[in-house]
C-alpha atoms as a PDB file:
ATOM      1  CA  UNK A   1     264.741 211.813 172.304  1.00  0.00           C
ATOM      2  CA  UNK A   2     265.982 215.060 171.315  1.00  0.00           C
ATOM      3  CA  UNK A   3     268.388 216.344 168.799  1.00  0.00           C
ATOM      4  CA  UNK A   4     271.493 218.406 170.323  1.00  0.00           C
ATOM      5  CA  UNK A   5     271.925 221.959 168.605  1.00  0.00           C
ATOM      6  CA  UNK A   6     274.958 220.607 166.364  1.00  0.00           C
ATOM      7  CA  UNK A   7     272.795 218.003 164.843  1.00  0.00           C
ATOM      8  CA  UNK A   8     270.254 220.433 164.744  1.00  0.00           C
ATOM      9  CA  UNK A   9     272.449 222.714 162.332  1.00  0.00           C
ATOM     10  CA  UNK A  10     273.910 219.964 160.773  1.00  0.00           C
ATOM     11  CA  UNK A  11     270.769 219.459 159.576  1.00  0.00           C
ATOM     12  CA  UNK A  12     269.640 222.790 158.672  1.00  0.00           C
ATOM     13  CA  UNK A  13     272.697 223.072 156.579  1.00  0.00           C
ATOM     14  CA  UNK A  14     272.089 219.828 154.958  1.00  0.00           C
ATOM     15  CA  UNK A  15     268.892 221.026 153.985  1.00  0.00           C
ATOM     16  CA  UNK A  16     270.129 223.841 152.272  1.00  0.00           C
ATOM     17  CA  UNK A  17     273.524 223.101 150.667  1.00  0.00           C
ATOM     18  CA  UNK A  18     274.643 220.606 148.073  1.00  0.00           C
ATOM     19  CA  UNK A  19     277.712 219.339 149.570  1.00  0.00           C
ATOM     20  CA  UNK A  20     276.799 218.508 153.131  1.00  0.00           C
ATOM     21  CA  UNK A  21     273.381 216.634 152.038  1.00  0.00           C
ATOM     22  CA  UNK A  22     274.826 213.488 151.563  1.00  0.00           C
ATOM     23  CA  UNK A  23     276.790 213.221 155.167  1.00  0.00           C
ATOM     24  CA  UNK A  24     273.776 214.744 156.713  1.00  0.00           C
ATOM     25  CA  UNK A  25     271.259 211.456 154.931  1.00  0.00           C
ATOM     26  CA  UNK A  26     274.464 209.031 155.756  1.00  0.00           C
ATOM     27  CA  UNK A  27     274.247 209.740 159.289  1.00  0.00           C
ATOM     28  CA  UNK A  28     270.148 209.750 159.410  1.00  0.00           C
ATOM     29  CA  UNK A  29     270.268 206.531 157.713  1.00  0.00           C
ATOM     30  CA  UNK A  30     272.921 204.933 160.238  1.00  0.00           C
ATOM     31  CA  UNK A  31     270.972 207.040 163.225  1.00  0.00           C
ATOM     32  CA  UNK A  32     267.624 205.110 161.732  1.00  0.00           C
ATOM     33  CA  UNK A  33     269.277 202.164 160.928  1.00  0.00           C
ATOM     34  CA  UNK A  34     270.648 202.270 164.883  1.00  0.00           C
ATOM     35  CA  UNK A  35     268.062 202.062 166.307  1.00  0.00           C
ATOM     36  CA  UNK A  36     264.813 200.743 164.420  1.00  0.00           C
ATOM     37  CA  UNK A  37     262.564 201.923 167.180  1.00  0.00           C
ATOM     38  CA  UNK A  38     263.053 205.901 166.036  1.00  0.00           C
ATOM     39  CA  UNK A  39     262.320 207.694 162.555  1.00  0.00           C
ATOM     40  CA  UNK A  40     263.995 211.005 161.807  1.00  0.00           C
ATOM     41  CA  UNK A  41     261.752 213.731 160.445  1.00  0.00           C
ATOM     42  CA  UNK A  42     262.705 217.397 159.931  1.00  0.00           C
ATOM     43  CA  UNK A  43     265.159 217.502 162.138  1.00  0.00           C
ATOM     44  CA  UNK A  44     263.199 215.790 165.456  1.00  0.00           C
ATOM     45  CA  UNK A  45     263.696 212.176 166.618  1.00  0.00           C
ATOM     46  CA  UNK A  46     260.677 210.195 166.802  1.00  0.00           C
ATOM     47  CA  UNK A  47     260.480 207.453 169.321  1.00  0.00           C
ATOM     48  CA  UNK A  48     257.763 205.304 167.384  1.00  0.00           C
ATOM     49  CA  UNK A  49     257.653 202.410 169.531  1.00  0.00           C
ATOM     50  CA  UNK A  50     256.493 205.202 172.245  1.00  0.00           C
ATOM     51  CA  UNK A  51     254.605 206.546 170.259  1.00  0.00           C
ATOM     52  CA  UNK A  52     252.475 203.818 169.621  1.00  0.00           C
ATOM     53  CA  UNK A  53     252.103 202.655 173.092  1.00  0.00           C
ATOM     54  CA  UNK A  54     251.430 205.953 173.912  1.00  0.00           C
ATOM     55  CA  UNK A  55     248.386 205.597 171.064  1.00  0.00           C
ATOM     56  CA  UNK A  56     247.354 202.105 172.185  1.00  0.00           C
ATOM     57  CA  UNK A  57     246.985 203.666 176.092  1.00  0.00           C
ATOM     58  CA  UNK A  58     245.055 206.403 174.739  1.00  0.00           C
ATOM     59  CA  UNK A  59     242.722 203.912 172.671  1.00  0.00           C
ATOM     60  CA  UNK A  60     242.966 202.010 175.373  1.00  0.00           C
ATOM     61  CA  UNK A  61     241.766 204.759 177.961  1.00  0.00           C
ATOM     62  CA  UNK A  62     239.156 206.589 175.269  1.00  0.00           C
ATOM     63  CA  UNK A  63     237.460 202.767 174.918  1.00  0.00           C
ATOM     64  CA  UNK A  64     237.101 202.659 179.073  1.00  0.00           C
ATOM     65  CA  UNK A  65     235.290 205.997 179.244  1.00  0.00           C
ATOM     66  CA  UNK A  66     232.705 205.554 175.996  1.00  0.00           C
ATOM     67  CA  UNK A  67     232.254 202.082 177.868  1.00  0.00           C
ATOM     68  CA  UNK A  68     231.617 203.860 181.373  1.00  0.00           C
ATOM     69  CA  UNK A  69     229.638 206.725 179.916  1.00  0.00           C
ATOM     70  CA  UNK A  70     227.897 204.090 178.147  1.00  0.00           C
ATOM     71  CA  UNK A  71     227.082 202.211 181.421  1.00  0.00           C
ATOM     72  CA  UNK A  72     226.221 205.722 182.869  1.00  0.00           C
ATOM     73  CA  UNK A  73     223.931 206.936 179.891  1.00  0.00           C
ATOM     74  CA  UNK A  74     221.978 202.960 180.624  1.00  0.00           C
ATOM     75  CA  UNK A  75     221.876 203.380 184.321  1.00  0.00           C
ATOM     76  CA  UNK A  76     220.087 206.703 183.843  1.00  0.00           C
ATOM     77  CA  UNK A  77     218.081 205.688 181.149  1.00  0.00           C
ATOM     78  CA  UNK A  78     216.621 203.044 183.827  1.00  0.00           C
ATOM     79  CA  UNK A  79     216.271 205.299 186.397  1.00  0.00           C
ATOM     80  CA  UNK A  80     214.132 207.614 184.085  1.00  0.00           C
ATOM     81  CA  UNK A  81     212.004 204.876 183.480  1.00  0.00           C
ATOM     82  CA  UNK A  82     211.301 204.286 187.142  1.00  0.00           C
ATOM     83  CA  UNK A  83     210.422 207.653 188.082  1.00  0.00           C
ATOM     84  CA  UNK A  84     207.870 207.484 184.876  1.00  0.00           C
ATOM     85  CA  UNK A  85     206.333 204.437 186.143  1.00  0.00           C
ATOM     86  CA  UNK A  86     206.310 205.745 189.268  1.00  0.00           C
ATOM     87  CA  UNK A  87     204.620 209.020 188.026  1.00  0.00           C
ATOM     88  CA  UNK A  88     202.343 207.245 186.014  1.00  0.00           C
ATOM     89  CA  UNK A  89     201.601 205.584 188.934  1.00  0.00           C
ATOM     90  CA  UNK A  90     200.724 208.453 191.255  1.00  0.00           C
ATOM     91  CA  UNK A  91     199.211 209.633 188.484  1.00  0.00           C
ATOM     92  CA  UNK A  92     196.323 206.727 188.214  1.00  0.00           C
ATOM     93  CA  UNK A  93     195.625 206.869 191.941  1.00  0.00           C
ATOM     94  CA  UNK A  94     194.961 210.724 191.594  1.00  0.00           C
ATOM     95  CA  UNK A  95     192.618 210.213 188.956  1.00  0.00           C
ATOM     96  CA  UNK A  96     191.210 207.599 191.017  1.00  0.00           C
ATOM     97  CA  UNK A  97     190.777 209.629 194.399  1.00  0.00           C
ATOM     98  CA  UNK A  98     188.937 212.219 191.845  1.00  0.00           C
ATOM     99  CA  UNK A  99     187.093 210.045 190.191  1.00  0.00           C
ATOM    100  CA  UNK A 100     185.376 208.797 193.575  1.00  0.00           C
ATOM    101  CA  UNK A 101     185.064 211.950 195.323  1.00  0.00           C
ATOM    102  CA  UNK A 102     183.160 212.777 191.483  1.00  0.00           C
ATOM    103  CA  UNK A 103     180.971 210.038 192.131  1.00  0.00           C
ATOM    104  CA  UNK A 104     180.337 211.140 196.088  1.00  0.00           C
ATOM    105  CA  UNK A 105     179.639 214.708 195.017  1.00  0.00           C
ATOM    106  CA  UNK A 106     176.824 213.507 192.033  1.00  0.00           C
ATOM    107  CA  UNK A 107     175.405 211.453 194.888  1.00  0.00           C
ATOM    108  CA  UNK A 108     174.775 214.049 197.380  1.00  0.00           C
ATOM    109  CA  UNK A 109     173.476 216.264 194.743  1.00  0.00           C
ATOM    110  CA  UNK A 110     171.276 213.192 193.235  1.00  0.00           C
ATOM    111  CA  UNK A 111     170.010 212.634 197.135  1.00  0.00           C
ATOM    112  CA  UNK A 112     169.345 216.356 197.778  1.00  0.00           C
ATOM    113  CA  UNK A 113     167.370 216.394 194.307  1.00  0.00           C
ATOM    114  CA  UNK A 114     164.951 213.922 195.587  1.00  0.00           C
ATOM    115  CA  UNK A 115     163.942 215.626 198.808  1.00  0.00           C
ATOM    116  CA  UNK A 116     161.983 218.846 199.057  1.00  0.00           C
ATOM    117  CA  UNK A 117     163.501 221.785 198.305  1.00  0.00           C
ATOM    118  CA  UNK A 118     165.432 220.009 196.161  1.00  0.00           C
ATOM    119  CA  UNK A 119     168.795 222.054 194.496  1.00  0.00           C
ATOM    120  CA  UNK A 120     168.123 225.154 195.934  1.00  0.00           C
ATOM    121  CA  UNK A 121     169.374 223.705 199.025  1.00  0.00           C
ATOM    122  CA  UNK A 122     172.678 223.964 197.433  1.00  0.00           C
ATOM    123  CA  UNK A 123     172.759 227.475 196.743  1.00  0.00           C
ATOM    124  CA  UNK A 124     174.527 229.498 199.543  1.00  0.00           C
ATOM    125  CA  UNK A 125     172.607 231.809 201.080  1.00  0.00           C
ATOM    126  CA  UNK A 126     173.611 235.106 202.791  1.00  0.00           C
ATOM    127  CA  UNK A 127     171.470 237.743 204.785  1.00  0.00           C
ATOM    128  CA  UNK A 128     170.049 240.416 203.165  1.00  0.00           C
ATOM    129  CA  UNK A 129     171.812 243.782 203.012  1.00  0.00           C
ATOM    130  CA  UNK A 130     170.696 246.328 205.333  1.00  0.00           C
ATOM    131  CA  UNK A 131     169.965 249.772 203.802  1.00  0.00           C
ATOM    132  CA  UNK A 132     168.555 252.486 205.707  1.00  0.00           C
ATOM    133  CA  UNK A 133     165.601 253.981 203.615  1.00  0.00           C
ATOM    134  CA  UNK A 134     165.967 257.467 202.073  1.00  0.00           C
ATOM    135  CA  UNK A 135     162.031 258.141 202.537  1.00  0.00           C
ATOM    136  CA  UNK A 136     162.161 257.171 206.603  1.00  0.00           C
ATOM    137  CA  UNK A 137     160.446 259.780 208.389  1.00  0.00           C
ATOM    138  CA  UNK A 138     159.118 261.594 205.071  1.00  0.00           C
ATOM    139  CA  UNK A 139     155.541 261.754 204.670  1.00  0.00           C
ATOM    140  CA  UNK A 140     154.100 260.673 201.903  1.00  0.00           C
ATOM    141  CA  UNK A 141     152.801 263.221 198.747  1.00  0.00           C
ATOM    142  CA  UNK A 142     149.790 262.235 197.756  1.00  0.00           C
ATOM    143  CA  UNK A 143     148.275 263.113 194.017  1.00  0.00           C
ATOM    144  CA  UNK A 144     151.512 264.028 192.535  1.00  0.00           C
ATOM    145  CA  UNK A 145     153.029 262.648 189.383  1.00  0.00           C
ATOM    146  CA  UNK A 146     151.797 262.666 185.846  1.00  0.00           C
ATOM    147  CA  UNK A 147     148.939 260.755 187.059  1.00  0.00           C
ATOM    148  CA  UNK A 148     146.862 264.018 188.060  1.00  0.00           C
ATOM    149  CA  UNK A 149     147.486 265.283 184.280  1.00  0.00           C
ATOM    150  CA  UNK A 150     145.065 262.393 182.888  1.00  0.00           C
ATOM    151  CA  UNK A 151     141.870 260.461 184.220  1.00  0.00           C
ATOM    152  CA  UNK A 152     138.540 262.081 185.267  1.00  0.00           C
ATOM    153  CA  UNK A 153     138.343 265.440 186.265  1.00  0.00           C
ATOM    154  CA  UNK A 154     136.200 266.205 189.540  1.00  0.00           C
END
C-alpha cells in the first residue's frame, strides 16, 4: 500500500513545478479512480476500506473491554457490599457479647452491694509494705522538743 520511490519523486516534483502538476493529478485521479477503495494524500496511499475495518475492530474491541470492566467494576461493587454486611454483621454480635457481659458485670457489682462489706470487696487488696524502723533499738528521749520551752515550770 506503499508508493515506490519514482512515484514518490514524481510527486515531490509535481508539487513543486508548474509543468509536471497536471500528469502528476492525471495519474492520482486514474490511481483513485482505479481503485475506489484507496485515497491518495501527500504522497502515501491510503487503503480506506482497511482503514475502516481496522476502526470498526478497534470500536469493536474498545466496546468489549468498557463492557467487561463494566461487569468487573459491578462484580466488585457486590462483593464490597457483602463484606459490609458481613462486617456490619460481626459488628452487631460484638456489641451484643459486650452488651451482656455489661449487664453480668453491673450484676455482680449490684449483688456484692447488697451483702456486707459491700464495694469494698471489690477493691484489690495487697499486703502491707514491710519497712524496717529507723528508731529499732533506740531508746526513747524523753522531755525533749519545744514542749519543755512552755507549760508549768517545777
Amino acid at each position: 500500500a506503499t508508493l515506490r520511490h519514482s512515484q514518490v519523486t514524481m510527486f515531490a516534483t509535481a508539487l513543486t513545478s508548474k509543468l509536471a502538476a497536471p500528469t502528476a493529478l492525471k495519474a492520482s485521479a486514474f490511481k483513485a479512480k482505479a481503485n475506489a477503495g484507496f485515497s491518495v494524500s501527500a504522497g502515501k496511499t491510503i487503503d480506506t476500506d482497511a482503514r475502516r475495518k481496522a476502526m470498526k475492530a478497534k470500536q469493536e474491541a474498545d466496546r468489549k473491554k468498557a463492557a467487561a470492566a463494566a461487569q468487573k467494576a459491578k462484580d466488585l461493587a457486590k462483593k464490597n457490599k457483602e463484606a459490609a454486611a458481613k462486617a456490619k454483621k460481626a459488628a452487631a454480635e460484638l456489641a451484643k457479647k459486650k452488651e451482656a457481659a455489661r449487664k453480668a458485670n453491673q450484676a455482680k457489682y449490684t449483688a456484692l452491694n447488697k451483702t456486707v462489706g459491700g464495694s469494698s470487696k471489690l477493691i484489690k487488696k495487697s499486703a502491707p509494705p514491710s519497712i524496717k524502723d529507723p528508731f529499732a533499738g533506740r531508746e526513747k528521749k524523753t522531755g525533749g522538743g519545744l514542749f519543755g520551752l512552755f507549760g508549768k515550770k517545777k
